[in-house]
N, C-alpha and C. Protein backbone atom coordinates (compact mmCIF):
# COMPACT_ATOMS: atom_id res chain seq x y z
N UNK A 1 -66.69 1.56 -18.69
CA UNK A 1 -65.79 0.68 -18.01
C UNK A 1 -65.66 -0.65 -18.75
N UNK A 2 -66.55 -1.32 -19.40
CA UNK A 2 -66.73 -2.42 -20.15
C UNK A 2 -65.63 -2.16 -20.89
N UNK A 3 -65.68 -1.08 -21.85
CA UNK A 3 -65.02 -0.77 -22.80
C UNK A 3 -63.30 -1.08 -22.83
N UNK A 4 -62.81 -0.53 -21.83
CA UNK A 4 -61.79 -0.40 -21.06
C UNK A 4 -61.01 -2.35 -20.65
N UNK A 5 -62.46 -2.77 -19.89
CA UNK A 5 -61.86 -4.27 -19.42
C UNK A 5 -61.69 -5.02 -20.87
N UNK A 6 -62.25 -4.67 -21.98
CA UNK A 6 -62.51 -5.50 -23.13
C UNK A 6 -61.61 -5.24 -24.37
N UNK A 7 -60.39 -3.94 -24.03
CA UNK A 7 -59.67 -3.63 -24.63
C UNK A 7 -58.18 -4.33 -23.58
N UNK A 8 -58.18 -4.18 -22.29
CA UNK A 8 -57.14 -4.57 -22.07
C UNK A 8 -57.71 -6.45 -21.99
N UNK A 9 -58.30 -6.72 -21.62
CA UNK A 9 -58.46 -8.21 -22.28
C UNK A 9 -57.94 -8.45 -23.08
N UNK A 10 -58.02 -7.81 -24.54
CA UNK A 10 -57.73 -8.13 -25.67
C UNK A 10 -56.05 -7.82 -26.31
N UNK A 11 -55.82 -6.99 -25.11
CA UNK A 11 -54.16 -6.80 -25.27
C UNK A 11 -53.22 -7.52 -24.93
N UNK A 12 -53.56 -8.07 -23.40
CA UNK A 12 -53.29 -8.81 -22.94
C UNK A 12 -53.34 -10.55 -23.42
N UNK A 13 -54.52 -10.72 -24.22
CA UNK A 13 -54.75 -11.65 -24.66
C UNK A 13 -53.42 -12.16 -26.26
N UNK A 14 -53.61 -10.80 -26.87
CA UNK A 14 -52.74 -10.76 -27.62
C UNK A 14 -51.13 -11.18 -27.57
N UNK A 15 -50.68 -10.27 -26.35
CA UNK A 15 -49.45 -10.78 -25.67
C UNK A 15 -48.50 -11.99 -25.32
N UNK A 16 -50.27 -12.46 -25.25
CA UNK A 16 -49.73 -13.88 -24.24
C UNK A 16 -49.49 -15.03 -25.52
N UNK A 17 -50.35 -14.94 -26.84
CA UNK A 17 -50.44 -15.36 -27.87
C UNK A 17 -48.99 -15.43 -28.54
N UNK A 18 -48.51 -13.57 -28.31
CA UNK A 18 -47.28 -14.05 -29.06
C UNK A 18 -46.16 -14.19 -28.22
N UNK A 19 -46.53 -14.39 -27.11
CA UNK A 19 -45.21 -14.62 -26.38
C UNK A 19 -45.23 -15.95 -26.11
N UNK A 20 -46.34 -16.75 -26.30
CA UNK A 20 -46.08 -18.49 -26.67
C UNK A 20 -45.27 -18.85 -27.61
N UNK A 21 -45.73 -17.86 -28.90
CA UNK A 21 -45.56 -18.59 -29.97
C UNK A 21 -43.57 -18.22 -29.94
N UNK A 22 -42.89 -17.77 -29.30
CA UNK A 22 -41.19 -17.68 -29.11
C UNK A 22 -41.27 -18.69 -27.68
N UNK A 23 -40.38 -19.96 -27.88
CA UNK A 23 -40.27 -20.46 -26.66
C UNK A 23 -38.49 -20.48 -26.18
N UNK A 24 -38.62 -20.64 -25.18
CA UNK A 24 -37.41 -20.53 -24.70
C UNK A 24 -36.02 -20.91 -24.85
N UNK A 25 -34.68 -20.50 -25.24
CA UNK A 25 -33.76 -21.52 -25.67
C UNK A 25 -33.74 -22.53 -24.66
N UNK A 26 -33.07 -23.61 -25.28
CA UNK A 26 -32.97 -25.13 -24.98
C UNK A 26 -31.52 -24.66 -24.03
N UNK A 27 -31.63 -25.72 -22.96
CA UNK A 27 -30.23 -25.35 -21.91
C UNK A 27 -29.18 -26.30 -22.80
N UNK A 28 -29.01 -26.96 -23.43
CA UNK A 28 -27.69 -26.78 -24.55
C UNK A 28 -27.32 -25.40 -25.09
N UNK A 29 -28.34 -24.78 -25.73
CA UNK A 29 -27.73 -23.70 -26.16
C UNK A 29 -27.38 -22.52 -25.21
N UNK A 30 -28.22 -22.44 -24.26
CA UNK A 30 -27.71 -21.72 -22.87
C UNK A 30 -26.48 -21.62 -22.50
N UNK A 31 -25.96 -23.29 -22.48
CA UNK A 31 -24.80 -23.55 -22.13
C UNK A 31 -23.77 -23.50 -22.93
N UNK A 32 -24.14 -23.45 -24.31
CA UNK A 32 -22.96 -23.41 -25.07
C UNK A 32 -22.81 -21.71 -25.02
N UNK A 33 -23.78 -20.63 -24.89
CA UNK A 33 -23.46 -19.35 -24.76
C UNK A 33 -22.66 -19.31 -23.75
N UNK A 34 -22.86 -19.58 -22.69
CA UNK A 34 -22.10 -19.05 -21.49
C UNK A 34 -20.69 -19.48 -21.63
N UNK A 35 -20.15 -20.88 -22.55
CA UNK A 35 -19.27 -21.30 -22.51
C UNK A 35 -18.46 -20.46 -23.47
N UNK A 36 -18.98 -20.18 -24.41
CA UNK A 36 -18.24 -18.89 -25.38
C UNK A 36 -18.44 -17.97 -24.47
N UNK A 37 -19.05 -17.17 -23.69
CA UNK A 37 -18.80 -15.84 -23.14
C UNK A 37 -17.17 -15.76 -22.35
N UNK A 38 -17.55 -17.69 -21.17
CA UNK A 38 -16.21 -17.65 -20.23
C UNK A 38 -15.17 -17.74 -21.39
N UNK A 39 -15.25 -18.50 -22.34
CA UNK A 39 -13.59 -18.60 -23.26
C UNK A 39 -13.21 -17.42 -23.54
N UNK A 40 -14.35 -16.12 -23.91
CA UNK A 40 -13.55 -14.88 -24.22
C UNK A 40 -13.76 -13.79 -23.21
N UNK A 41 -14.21 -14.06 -22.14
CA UNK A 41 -13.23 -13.55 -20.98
C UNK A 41 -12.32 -14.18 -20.50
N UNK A 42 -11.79 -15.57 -20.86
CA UNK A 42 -10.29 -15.67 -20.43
C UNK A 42 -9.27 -15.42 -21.29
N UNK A 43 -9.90 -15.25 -22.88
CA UNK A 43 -8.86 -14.87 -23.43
C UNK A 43 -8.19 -13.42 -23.08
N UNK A 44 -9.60 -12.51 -23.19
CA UNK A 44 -9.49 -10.93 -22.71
C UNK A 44 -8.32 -10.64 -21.78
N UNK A 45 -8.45 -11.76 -20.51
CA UNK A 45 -7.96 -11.50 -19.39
C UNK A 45 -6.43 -11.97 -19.33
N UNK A 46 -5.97 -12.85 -20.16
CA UNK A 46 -4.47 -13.77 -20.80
C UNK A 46 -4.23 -12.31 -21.54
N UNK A 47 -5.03 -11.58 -22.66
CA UNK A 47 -4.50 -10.84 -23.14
C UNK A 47 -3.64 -9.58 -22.08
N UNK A 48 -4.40 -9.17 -21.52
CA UNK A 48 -4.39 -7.73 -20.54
C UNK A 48 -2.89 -8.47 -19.60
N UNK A 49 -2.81 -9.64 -19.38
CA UNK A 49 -2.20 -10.14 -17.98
C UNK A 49 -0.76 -10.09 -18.83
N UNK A 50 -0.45 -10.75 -20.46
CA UNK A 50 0.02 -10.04 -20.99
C UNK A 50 1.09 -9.62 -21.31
N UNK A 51 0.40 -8.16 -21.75
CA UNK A 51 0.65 -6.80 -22.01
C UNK A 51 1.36 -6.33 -20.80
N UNK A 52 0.36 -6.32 -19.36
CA UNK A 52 1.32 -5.65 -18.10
C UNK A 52 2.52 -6.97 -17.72
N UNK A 53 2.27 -7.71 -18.22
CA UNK A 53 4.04 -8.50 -18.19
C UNK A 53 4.52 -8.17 -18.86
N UNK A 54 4.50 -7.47 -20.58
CA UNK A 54 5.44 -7.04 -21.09
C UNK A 54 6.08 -5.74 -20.74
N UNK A 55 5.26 -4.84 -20.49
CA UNK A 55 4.97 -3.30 -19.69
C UNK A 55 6.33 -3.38 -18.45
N UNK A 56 5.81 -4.88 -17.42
CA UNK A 56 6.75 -4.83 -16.54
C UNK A 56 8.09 -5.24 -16.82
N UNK A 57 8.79 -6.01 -17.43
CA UNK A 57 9.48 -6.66 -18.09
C UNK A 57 10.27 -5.56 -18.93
N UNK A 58 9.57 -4.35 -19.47
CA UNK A 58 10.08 -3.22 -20.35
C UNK A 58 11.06 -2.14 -19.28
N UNK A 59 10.04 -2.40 -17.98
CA UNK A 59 10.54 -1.08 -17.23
C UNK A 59 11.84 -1.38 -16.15
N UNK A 60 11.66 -2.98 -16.36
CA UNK A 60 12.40 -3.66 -15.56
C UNK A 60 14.36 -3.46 -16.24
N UNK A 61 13.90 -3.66 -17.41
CA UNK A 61 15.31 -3.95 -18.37
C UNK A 61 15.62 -2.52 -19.02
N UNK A 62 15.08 -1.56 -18.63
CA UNK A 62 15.35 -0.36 -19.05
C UNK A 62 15.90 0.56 -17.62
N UNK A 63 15.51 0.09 -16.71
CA UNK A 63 16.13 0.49 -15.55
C UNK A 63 17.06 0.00 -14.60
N UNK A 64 17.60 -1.21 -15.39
CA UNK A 64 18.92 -2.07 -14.85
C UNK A 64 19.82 -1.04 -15.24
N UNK A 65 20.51 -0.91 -13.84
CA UNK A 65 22.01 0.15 -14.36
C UNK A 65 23.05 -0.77 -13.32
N UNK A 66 24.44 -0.75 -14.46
CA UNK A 66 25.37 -1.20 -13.69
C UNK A 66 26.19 -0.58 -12.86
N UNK A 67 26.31 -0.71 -11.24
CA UNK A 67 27.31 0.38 -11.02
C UNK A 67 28.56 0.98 -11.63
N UNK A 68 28.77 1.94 -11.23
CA UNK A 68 29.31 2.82 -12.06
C UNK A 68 30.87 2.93 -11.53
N UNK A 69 30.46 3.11 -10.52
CA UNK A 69 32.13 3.15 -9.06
C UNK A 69 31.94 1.73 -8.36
N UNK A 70 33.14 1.71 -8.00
CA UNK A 70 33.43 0.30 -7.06
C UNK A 70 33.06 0.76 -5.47
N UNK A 71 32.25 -0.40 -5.00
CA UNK A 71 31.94 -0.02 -3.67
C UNK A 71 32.67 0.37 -2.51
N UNK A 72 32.60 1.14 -1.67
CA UNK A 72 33.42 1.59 -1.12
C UNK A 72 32.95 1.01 0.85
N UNK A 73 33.85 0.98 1.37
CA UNK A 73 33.74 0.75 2.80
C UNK A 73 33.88 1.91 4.04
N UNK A 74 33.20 1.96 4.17
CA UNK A 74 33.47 2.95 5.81
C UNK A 74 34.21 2.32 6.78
N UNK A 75 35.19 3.42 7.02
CA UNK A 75 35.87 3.03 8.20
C UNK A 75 35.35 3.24 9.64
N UNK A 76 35.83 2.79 10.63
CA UNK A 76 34.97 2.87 11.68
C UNK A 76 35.44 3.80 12.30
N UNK A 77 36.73 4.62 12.22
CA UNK A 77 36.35 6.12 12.85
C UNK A 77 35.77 6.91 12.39
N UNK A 78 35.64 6.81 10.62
CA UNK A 78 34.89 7.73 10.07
C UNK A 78 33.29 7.65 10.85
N UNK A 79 32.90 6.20 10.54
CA UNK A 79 31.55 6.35 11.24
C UNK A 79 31.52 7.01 12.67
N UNK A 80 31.91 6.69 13.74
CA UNK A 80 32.16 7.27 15.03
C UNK A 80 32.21 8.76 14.95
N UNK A 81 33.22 9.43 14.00
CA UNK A 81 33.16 10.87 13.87
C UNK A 81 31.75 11.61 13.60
N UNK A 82 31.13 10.81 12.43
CA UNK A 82 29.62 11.13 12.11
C UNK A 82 28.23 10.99 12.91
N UNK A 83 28.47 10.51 13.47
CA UNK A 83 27.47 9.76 14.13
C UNK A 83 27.54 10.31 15.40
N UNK A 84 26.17 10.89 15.98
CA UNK A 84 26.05 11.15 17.56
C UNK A 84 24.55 10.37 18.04
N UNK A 85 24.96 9.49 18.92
CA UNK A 85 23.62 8.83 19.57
C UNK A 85 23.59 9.60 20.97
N UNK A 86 22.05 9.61 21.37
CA UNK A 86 21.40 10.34 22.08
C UNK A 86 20.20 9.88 22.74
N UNK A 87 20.25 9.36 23.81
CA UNK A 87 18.99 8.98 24.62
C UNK A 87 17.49 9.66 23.87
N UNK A 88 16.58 8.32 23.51
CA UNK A 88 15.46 9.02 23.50
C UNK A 88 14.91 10.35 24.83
N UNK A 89 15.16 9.83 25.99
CA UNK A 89 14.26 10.25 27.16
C UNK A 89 15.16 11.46 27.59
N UNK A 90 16.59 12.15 26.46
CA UNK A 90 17.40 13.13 26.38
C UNK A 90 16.37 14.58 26.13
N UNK A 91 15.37 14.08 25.90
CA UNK A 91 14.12 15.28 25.37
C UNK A 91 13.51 15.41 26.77
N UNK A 92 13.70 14.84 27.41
CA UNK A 92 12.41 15.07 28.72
C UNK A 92 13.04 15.86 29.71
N UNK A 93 14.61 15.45 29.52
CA UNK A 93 15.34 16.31 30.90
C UNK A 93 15.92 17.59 30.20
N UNK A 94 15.39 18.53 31.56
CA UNK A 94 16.37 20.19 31.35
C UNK A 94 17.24 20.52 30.51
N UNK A 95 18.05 21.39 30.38
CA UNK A 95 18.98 21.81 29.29
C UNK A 95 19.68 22.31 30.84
N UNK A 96 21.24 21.77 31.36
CA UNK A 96 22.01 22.48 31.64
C UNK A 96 23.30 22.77 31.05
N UNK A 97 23.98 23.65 32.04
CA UNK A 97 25.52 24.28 31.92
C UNK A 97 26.56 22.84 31.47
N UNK A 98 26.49 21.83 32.29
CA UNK A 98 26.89 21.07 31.87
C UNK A 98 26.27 19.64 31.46
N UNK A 99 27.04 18.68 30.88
CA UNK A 99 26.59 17.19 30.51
C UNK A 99 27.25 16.28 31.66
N UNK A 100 26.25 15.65 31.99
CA UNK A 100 26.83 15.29 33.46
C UNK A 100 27.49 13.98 32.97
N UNK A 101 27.35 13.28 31.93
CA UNK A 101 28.27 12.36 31.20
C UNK A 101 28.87 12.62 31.16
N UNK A 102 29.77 13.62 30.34
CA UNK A 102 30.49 14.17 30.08
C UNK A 102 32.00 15.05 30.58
N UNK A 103 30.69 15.60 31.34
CA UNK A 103 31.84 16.62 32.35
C UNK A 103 31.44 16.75 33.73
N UNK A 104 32.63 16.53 34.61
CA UNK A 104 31.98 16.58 35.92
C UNK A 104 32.35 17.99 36.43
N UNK A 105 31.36 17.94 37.01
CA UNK A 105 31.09 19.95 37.88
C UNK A 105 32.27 19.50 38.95
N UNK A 106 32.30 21.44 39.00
CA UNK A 106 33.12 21.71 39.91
C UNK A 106 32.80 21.36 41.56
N UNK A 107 33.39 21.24 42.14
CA UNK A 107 32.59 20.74 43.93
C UNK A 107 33.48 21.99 44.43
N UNK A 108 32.23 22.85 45.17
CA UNK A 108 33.26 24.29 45.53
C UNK A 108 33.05 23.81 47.03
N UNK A 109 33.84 24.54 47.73
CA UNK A 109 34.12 24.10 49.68
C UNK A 109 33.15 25.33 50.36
N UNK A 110 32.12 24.98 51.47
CA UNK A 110 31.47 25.56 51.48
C UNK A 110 31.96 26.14 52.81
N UNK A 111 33.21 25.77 52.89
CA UNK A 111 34.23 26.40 54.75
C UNK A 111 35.54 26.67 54.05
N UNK A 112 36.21 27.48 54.82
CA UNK A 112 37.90 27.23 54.42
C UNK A 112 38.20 26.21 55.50
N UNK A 113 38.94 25.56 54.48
CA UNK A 113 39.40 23.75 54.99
C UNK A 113 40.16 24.67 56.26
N UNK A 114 40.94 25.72 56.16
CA UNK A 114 42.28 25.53 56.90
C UNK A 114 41.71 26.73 58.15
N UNK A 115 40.52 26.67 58.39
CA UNK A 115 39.75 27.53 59.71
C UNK A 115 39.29 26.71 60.51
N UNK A 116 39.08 25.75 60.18
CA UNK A 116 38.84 24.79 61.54
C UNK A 116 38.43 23.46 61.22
N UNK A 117 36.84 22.98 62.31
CA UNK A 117 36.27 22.01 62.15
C UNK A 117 35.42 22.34 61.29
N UNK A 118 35.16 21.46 60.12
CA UNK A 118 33.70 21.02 58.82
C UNK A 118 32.39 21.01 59.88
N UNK A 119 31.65 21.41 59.77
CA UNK A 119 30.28 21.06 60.51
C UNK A 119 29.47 20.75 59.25
């Protein structure tokens, strides 16, 4: 066991020796790294920003088309002819014989008028 504590002693001891002898950069130079890192990530990022402005700018002016025909107007019977509006709540009620908008039912006589009194 001696053996053991007196080898890592001595490794450890070693370690610490040469990890004195490198001391730490100075925070000037710290700071001047970080300041070159941010300048070329903003250049990176000016570059990329760019490119997709030219990209957009390409797809933009390549897909300008001038009309071709002169615009035209709808008339308003045409629209009226096309067009059928329809109650949403037209889904909830029955399907009959007739459209009671539309068409009014027949009213049949449930006496002959000309037999007497209506009760």
């Amino acid at each position: 066991m001696k053996q053991t504590d007196d080898s890592l002693q001595e490794r450890v001891s070693h370690a610490w020796r040469q990890g004195a002898a490198e001391m730490p950069p100075s925070f000037d130079r710290v700071w001047q790294s970080a300041g070159t890192r941010y300048v070329g990530a903003r250049r990176r990022y000016r570059r990329v920003a760019s490119v997709a402005a030219l990209a957009a700018a390409i797809v933009v002016a390549t897909s300008w088309q001038t009309p071709a025909h002169e615009t035209t107007y709808i008339e308003l019977a045409e629209l009226l002819e096309s067009t059928y509006w329809s109650a949403p709540s037209d889904v909830l009620l029955p399907n009959r014989e007739f459209d009671i908008y539309q068409d009014m039912p027949v009213l049949f006589e449930s006496t002959d008028p000309a037999g007497g009194a209506l009760l």
